[in-house]
C-alpha atoms as a PDB file:
ATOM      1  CA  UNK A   1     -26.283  -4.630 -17.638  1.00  0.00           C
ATOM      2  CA  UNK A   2     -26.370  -5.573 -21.465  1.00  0.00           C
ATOM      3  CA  UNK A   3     -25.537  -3.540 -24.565  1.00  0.00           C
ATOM      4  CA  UNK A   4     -28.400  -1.615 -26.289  1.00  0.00           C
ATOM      5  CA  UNK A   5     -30.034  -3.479 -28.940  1.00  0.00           C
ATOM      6  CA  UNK A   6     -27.710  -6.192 -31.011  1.00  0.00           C
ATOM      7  CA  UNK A   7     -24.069  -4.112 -30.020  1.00  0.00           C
ATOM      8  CA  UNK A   8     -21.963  -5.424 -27.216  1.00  0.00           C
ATOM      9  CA  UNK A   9     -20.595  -3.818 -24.186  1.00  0.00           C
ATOM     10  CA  UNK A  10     -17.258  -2.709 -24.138  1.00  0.00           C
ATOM     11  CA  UNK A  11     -14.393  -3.890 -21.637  1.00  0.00           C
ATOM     12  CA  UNK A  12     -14.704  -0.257 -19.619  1.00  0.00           C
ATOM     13  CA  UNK A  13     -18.772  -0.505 -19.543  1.00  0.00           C
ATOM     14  CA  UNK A  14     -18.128  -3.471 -17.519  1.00  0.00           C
ATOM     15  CA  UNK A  15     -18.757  -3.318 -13.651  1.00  0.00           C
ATOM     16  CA  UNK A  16     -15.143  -2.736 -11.869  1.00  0.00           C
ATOM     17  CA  UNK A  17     -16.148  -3.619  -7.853  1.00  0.00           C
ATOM     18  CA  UNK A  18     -13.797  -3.834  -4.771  1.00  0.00           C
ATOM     19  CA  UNK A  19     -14.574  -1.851  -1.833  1.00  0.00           C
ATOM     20  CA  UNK A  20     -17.724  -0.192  -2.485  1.00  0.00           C
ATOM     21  CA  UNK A  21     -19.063  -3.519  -2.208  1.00  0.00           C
ATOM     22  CA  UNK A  22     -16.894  -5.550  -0.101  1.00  0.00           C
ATOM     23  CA  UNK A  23     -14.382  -4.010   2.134  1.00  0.00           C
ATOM     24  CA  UNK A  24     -10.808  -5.687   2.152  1.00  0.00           C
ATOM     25  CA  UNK A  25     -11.072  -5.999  -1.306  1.00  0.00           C
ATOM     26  CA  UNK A  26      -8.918  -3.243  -3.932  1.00  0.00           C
ATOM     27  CA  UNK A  27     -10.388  -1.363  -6.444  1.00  0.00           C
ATOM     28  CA  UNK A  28     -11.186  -3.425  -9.152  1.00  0.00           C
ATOM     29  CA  UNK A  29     -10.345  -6.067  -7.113  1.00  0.00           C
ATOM     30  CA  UNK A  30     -12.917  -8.777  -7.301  1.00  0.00           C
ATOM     31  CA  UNK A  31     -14.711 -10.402 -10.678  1.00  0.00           C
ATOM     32  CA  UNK A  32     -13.805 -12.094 -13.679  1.00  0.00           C
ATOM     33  CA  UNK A  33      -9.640 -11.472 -14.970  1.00  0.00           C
ATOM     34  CA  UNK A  34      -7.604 -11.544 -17.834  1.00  0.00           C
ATOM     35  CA  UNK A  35      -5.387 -14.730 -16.821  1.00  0.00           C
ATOM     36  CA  UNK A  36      -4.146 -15.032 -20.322  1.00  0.00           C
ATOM     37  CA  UNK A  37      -0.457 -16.326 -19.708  1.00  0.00           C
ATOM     38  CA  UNK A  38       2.107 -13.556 -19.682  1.00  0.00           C
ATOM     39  CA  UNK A  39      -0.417 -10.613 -19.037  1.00  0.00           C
ATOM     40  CA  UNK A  40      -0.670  -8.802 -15.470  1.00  0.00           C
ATOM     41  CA  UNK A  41      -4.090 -10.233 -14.629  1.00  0.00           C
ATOM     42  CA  UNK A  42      -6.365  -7.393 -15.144  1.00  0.00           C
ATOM     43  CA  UNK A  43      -9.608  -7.077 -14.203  1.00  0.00           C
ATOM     44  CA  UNK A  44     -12.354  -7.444 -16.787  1.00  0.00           C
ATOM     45  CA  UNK A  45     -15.485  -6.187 -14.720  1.00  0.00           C
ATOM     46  CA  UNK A  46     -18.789  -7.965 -15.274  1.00  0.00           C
ATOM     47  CA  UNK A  47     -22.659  -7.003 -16.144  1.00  0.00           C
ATOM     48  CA  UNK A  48     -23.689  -8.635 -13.398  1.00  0.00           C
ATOM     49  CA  UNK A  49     -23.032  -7.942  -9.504  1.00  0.00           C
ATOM     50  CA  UNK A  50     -24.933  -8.316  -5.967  1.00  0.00           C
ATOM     51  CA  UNK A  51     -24.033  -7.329  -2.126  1.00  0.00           C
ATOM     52  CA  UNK A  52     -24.818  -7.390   0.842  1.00  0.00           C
ATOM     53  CA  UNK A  53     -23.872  -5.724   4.511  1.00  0.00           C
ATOM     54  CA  UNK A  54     -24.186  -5.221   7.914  1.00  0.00           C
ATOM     55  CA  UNK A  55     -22.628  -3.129   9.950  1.00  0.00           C
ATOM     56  CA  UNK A  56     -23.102  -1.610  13.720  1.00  0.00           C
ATOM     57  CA  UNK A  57     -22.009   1.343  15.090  1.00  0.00           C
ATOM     58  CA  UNK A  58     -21.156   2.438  18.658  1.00  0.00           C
ATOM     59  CA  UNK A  59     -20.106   5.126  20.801  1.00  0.00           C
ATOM     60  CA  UNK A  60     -16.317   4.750  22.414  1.00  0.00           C
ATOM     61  CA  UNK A  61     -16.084   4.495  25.734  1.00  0.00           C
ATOM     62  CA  UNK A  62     -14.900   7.577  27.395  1.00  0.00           C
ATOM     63  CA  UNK A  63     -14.730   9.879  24.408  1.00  0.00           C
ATOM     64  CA  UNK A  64     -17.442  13.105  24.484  1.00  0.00           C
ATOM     65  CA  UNK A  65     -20.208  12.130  22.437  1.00  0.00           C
ATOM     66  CA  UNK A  66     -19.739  15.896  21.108  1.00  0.00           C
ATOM     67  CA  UNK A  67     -16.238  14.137  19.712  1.00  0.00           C
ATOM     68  CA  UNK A  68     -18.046  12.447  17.265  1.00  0.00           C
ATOM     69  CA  UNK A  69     -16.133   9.654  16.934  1.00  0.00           C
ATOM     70  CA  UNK A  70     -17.324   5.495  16.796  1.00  0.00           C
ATOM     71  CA  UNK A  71     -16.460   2.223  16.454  1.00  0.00           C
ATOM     72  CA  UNK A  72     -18.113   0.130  13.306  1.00  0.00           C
ATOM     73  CA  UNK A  73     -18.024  -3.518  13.142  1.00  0.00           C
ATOM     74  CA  UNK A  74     -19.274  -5.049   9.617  1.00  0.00           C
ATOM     75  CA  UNK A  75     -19.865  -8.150   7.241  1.00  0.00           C
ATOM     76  CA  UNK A  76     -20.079  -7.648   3.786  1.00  0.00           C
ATOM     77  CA  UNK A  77     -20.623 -10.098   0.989  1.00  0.00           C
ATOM     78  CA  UNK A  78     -21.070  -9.626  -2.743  1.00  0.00           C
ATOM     79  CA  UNK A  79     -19.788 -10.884  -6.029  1.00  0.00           C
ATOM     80  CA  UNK A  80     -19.323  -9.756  -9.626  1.00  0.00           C
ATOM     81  CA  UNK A  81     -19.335 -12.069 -12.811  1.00  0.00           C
ATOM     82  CA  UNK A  82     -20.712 -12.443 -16.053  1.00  0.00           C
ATOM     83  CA  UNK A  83     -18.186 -10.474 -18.309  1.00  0.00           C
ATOM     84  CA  UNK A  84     -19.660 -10.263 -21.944  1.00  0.00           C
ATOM     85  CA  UNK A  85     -17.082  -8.044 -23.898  1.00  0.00           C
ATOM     86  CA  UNK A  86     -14.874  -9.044 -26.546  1.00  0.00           C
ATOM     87  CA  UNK A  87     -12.491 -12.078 -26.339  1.00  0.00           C
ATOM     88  CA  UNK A  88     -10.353 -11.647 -29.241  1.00  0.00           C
ATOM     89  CA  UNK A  89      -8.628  -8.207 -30.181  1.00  0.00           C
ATOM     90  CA  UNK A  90      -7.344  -8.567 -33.864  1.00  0.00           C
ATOM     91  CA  UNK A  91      -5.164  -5.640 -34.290  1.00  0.00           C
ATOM     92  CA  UNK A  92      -2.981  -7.196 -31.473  1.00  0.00           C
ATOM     93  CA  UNK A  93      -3.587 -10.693 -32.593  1.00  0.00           C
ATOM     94  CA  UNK A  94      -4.557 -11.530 -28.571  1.00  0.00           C
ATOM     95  CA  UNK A  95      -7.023 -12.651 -26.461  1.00  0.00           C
ATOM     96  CA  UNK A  96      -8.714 -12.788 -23.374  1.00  0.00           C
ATOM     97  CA  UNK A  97      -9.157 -15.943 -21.156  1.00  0.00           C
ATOM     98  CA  UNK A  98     -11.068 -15.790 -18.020  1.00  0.00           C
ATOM     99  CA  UNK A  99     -10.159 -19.469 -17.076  1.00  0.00           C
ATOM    100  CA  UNK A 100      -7.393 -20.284 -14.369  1.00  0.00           C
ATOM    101  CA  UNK A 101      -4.305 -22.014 -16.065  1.00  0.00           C
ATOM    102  CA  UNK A 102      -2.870 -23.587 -12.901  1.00  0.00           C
ATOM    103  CA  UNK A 103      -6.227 -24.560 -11.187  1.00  0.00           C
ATOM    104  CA  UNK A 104      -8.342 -24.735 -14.238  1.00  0.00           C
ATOM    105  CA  UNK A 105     -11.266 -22.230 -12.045  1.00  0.00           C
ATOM    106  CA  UNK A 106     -13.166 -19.729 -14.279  1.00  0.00           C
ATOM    107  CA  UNK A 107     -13.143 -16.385 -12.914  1.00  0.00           C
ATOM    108  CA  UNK A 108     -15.974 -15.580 -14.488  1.00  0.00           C
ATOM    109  CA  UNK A 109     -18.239 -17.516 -12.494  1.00  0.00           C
ATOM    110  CA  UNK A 110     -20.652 -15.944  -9.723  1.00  0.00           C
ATOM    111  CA  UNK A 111     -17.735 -16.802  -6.705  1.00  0.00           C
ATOM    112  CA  UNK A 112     -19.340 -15.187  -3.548  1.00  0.00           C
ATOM    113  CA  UNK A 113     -16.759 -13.012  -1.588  1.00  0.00           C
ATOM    114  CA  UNK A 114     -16.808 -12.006   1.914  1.00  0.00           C
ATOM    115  CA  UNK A 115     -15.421 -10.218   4.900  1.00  0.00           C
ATOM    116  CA  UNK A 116     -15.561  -9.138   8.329  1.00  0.00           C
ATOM    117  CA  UNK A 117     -13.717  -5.889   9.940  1.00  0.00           C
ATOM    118  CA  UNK A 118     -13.961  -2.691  12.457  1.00  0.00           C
ATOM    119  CA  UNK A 119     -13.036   0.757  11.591  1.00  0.00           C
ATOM    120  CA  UNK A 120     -13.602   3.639  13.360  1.00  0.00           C
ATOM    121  CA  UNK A 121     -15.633   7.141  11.880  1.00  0.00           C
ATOM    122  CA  UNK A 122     -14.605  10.431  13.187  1.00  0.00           C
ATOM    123  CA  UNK A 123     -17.457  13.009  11.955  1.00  0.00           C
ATOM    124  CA  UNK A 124     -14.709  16.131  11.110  1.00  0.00           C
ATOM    125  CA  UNK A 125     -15.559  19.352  10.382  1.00  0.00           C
ATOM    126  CA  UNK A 126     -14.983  18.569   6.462  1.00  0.00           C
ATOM    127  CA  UNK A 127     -17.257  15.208   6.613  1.00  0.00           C
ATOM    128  CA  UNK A 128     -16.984  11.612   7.682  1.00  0.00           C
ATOM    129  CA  UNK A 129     -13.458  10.297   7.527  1.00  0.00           C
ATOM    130  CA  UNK A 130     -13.395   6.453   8.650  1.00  0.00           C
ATOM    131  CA  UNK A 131     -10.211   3.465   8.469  1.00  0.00           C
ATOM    132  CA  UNK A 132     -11.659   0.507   8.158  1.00  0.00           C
ATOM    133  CA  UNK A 133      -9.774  -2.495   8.531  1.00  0.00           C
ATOM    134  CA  UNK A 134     -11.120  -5.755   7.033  1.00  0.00           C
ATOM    135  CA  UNK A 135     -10.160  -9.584   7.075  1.00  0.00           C
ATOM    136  CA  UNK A 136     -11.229 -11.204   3.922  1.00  0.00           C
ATOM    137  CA  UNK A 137     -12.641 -14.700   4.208  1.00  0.00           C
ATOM    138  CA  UNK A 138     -13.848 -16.006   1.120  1.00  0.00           C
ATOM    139  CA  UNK A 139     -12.031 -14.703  -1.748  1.00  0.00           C
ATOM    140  CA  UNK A 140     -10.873 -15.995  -5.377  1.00  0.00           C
ATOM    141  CA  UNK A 141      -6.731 -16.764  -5.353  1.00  0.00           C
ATOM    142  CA  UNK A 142      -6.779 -14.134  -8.267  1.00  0.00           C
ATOM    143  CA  UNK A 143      -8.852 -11.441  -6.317  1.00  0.00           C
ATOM    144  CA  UNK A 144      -6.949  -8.521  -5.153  1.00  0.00           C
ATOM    145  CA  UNK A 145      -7.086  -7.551  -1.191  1.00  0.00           C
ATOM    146  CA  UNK A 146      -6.675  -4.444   0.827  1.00  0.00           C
ATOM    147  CA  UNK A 147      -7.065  -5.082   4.410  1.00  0.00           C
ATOM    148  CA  UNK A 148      -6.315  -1.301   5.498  1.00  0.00           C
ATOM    149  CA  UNK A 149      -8.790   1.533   4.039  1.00  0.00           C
ATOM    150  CA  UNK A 150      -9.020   5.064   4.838  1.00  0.00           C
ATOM    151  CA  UNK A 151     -11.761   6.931   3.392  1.00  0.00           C
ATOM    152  CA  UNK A 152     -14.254  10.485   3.399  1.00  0.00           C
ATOM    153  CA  UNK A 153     -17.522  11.584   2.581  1.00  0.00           C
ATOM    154  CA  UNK A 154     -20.638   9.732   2.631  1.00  0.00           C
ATOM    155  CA  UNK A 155     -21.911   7.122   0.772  1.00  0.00           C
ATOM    156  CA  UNK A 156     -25.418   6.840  -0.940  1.00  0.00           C
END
């Protein structure tokens, strides 16, 4: 993503990902951060993203097909990086630092993230609700997890 013609994006144009595009990961939860001393780490979102997953799905054992309920086992992978919005805000006087005090690691760098997990869909009357639970395995120490995930609907 880039800004149209010579303007820059803004902080919210940025992509925000978590677990749309890897499970076990919060919203927001993955990509460059503010780690500007003092602040509460927040995520910055980048123009850039990929990801990747694979999942399989399979009938329980000894529940009526007509149930509609099934297991799901999945991998996912993906990252986020490249944030280009502004660094320095002048009517505050602060600024934004994407670079690790403690371990000296840029945030903003494409760091892939990944994770395995099961959940199980139940096709309801009122749409697909699943849980997903999901063990992250290569992850950022600022990254944000969520191993437990209930959701609905269907995803495009």
């Amino acid at each position: 993503m880039t800004g149209w013609g010579d303007k820059n994006l803004r902080m919210l144009d940025h992509f925000q990902m978590g677990p749309n595009l890897v499970r076990g990961f919060a919203t927001a939860g993955i990509g460059p951060r503010d780690l500007t001393v003092g602040t509460s780490n927040d995520a910055l979102g980048g123009t850039m993203y990929w990801g990747a997953s694979l999942e399989t799905q399979v009938p329980i054992y000894g529940v009526p097909k007509d149930f509609g309920m099934r297991l799901a086992f999945f991998a996912d992978a993906g990252s986020v990086w490249n944030y280009t919005g502004q660094r320095f805000f002048p009517a505050t006087a602060t600024s934004v630092t994407t670079v690790d005090p403690f371990t000296g690691v840029d945030t903003n760098n494409m760091t892939i993230r990944a994770s395995v997990g099961a959940g199980i869909i139940w096709d309801s009357p009122f749409g697909p609700i699943r849980i997903d639970y999901s063990f992250p395995y290569l992850k950022d120490p600022n990254d944000r997890t969520q191993q437990l995930r209930f959701s609905g609907g269907t995803r495009f």
